[in-house]
N, C-alpha and C. Protein backbone atom coordinates (compact mmCIF):
# COMPACT_ATOMS: atom_id res chain seq x y z
N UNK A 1 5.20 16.74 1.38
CA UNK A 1 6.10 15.60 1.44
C UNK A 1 6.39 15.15 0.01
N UNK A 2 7.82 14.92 -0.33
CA UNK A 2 8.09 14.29 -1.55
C UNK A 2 7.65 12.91 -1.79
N UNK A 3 7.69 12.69 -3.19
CA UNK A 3 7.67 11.08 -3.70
C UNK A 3 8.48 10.26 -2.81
N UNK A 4 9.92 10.73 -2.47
CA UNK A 4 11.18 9.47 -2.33
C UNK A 4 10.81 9.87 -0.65
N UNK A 5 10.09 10.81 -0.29
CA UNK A 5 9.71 10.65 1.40
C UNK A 5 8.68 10.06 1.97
N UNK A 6 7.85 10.06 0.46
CA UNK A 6 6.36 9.07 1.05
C UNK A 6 6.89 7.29 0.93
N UNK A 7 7.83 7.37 -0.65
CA UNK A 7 7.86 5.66 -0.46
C UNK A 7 9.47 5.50 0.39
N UNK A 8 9.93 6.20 1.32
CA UNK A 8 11.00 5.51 2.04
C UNK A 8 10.00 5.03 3.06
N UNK A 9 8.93 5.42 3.47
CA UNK A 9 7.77 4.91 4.39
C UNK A 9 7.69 3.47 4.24
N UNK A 10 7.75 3.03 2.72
CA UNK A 10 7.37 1.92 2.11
C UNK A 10 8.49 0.87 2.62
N UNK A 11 8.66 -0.46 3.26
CA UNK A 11 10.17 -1.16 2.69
C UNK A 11 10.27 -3.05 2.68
N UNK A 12 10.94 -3.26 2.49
CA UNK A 12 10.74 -4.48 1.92
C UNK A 12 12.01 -5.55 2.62
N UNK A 13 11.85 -6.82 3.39
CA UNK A 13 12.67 -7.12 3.70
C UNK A 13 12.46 -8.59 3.70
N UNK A 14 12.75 -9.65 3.29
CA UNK A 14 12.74 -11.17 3.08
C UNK A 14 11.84 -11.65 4.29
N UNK A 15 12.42 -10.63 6.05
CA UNK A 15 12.20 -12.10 6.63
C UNK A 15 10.84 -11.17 7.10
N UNK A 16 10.76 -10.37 6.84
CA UNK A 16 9.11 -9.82 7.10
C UNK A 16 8.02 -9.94 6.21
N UNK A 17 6.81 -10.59 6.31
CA UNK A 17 6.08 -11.02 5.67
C UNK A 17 6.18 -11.31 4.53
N UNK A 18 6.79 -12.02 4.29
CA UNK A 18 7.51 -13.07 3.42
C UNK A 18 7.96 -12.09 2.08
N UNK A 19 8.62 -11.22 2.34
CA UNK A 19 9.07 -10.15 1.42
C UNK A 19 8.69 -9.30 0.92
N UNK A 20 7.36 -9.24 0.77
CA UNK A 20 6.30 -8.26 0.75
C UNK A 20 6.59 -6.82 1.24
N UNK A 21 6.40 -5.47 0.15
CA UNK A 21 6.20 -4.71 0.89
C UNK A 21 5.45 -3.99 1.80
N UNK A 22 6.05 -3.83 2.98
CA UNK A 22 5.27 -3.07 4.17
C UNK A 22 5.44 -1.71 4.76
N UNK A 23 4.33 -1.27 5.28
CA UNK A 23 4.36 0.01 6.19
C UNK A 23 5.64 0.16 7.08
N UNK A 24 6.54 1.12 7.33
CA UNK A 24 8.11 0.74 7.71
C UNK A 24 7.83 0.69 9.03
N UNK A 25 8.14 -0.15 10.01
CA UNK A 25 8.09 -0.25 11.78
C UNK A 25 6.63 -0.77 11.76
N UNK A 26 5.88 -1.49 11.03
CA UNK A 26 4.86 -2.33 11.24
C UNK A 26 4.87 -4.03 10.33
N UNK A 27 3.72 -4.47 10.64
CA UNK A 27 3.26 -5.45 9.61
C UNK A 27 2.51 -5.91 8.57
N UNK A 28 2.26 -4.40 8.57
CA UNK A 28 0.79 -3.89 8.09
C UNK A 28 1.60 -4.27 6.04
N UNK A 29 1.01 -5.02 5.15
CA UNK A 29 1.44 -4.86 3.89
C UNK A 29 0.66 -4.00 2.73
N UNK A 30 1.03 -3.39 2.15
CA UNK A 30 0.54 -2.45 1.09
C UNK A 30 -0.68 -3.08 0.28
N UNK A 31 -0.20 -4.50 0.22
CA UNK A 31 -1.38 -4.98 -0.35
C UNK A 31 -2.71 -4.90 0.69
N UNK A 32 -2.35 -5.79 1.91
CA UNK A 32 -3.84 -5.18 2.72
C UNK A 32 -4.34 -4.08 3.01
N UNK A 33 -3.15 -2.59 2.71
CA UNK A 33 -3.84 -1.12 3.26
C UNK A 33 -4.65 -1.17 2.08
N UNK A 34 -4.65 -1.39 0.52
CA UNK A 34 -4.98 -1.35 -0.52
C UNK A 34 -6.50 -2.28 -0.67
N UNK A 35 -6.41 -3.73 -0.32
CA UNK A 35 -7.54 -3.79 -0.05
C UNK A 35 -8.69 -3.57 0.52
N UNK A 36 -8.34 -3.00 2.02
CA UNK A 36 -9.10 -2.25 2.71
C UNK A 36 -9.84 -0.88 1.94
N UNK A 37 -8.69 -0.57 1.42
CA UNK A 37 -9.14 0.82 0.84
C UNK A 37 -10.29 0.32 -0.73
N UNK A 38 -9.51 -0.85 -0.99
CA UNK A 38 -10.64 -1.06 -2.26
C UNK A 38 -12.29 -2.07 -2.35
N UNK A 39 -12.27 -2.47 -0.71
CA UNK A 39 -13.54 -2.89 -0.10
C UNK A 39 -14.29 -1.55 0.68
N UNK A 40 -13.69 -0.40 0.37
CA UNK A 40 -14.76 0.67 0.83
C UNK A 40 -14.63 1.37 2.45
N UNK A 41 -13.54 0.59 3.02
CA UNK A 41 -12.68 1.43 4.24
C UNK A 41 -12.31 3.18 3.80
N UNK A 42 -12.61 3.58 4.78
CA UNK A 42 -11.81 5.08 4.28
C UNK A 42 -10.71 5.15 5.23
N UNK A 43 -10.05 6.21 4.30
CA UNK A 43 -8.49 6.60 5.28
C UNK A 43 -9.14 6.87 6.76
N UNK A 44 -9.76 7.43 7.22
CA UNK A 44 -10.35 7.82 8.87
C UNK A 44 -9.95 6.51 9.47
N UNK A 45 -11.23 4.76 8.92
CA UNK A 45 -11.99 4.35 9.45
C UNK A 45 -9.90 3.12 9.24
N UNK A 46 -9.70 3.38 8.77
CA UNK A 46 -8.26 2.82 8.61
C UNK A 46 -7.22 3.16 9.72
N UNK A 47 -6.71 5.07 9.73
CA UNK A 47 -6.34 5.28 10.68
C UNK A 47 -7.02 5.09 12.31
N UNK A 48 -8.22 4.80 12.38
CA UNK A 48 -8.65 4.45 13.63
C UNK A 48 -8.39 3.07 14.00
N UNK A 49 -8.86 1.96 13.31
CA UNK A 49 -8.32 0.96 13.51
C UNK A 49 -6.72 0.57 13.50
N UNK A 50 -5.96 1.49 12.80
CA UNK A 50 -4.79 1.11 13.43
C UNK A 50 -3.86 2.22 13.67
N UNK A 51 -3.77 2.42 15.25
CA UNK A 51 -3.36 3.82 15.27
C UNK A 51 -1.66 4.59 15.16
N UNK A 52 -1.18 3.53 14.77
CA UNK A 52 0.44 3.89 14.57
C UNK A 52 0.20 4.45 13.28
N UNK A 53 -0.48 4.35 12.26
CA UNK A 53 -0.34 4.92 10.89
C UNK A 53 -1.01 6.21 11.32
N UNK A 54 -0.16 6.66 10.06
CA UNK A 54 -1.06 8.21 9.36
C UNK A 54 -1.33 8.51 8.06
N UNK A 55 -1.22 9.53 8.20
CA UNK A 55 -2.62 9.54 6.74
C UNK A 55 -1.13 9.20 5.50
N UNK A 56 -0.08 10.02 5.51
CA UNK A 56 1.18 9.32 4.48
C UNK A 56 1.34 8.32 4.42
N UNK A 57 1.39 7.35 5.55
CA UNK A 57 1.51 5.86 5.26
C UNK A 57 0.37 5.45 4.07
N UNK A 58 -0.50 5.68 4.23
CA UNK A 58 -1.79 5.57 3.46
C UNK A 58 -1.35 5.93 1.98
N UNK A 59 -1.15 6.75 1.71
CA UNK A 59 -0.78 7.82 0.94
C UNK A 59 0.73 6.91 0.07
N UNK A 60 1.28 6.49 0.85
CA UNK A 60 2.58 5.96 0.49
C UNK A 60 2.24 4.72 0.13
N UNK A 61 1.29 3.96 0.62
CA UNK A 61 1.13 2.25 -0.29
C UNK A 61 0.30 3.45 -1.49
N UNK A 62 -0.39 3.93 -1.71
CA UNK A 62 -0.99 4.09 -3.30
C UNK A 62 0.29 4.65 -4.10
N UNK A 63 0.97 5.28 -3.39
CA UNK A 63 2.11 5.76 -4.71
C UNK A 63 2.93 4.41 -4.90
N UNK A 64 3.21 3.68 -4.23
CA UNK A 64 3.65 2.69 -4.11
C UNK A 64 3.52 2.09 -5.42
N UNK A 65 1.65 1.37 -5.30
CA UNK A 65 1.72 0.67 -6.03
C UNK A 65 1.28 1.32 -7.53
N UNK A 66 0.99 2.66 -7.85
CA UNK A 66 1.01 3.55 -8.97
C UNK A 66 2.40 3.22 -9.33
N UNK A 67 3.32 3.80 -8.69
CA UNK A 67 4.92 3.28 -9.32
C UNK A 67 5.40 1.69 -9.78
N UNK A 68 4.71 0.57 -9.16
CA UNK A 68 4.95 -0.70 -9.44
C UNK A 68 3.99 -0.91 -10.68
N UNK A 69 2.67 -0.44 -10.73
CA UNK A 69 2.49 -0.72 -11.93
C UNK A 69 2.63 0.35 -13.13
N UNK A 70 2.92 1.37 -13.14
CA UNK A 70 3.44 2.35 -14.09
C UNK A 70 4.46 1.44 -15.33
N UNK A 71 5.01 0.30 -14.77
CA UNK A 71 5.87 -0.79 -15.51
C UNK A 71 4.74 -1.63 -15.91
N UNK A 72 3.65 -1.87 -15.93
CA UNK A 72 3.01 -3.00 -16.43
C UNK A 72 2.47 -2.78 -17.36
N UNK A 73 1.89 -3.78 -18.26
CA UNK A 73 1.08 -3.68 -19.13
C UNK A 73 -0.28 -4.67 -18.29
N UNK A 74 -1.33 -3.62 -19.27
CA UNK A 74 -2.94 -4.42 -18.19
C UNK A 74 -3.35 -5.33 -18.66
N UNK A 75 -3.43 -6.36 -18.16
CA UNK A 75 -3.75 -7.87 -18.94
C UNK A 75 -5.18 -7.47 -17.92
N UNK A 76 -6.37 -7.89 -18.84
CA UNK A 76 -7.46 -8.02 -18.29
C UNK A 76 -8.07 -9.20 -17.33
N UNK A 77 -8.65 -9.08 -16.18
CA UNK A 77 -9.20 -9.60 -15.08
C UNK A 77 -10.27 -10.90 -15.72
N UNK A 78 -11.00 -10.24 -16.62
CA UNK A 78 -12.13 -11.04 -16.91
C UNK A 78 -12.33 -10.85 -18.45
N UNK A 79 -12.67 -11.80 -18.90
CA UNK A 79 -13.07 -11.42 -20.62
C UNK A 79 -14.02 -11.18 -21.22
N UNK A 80 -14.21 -10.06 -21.94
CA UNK A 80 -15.31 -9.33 -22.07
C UNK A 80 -16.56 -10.88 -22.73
N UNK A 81 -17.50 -10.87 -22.30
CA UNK A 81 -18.45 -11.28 -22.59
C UNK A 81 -19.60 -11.25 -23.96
């Protein structure tokens, strides 16, 4: 599957969760597949709990947000100590 076929998965619309992008034909937002995934969920324990996705949807919020921040510069979280 291409780049522009994993993030057309991706889409974004005002009156759905408040503009946020989401999983396309759900409500599911990139930011929560992402947190799940960064509290230690795995893709399995993800696709089981919600069974309209597949493993590209998955796949498509990380390119997602690799492409949204590919534009950023990293301002640090916490200051070094």
């Amino acid at each position: 599957m291409t780049e522009q076929q994993l993030l057309e998965r991706i889409t974004l619309n005002p009156k759905v969760m408040a503009g946020k992008p989401v999983i396309k034909g759900t409500r599911l937002t990139v930011e929560y597949v992402l947190n799940l995934l960064a509290h230690g969920a795995t893709v399995a324990e993800i696709l089981e709990e919600y069974q309209g996705l597949t493993p590209e949807d998955i796949q498509a919020c990380l390119l997602f947000a690799k492409k949204f921040l590919a534009d950023t510069t990293f301002v640090p979280l916490l200051e070094p100590t």
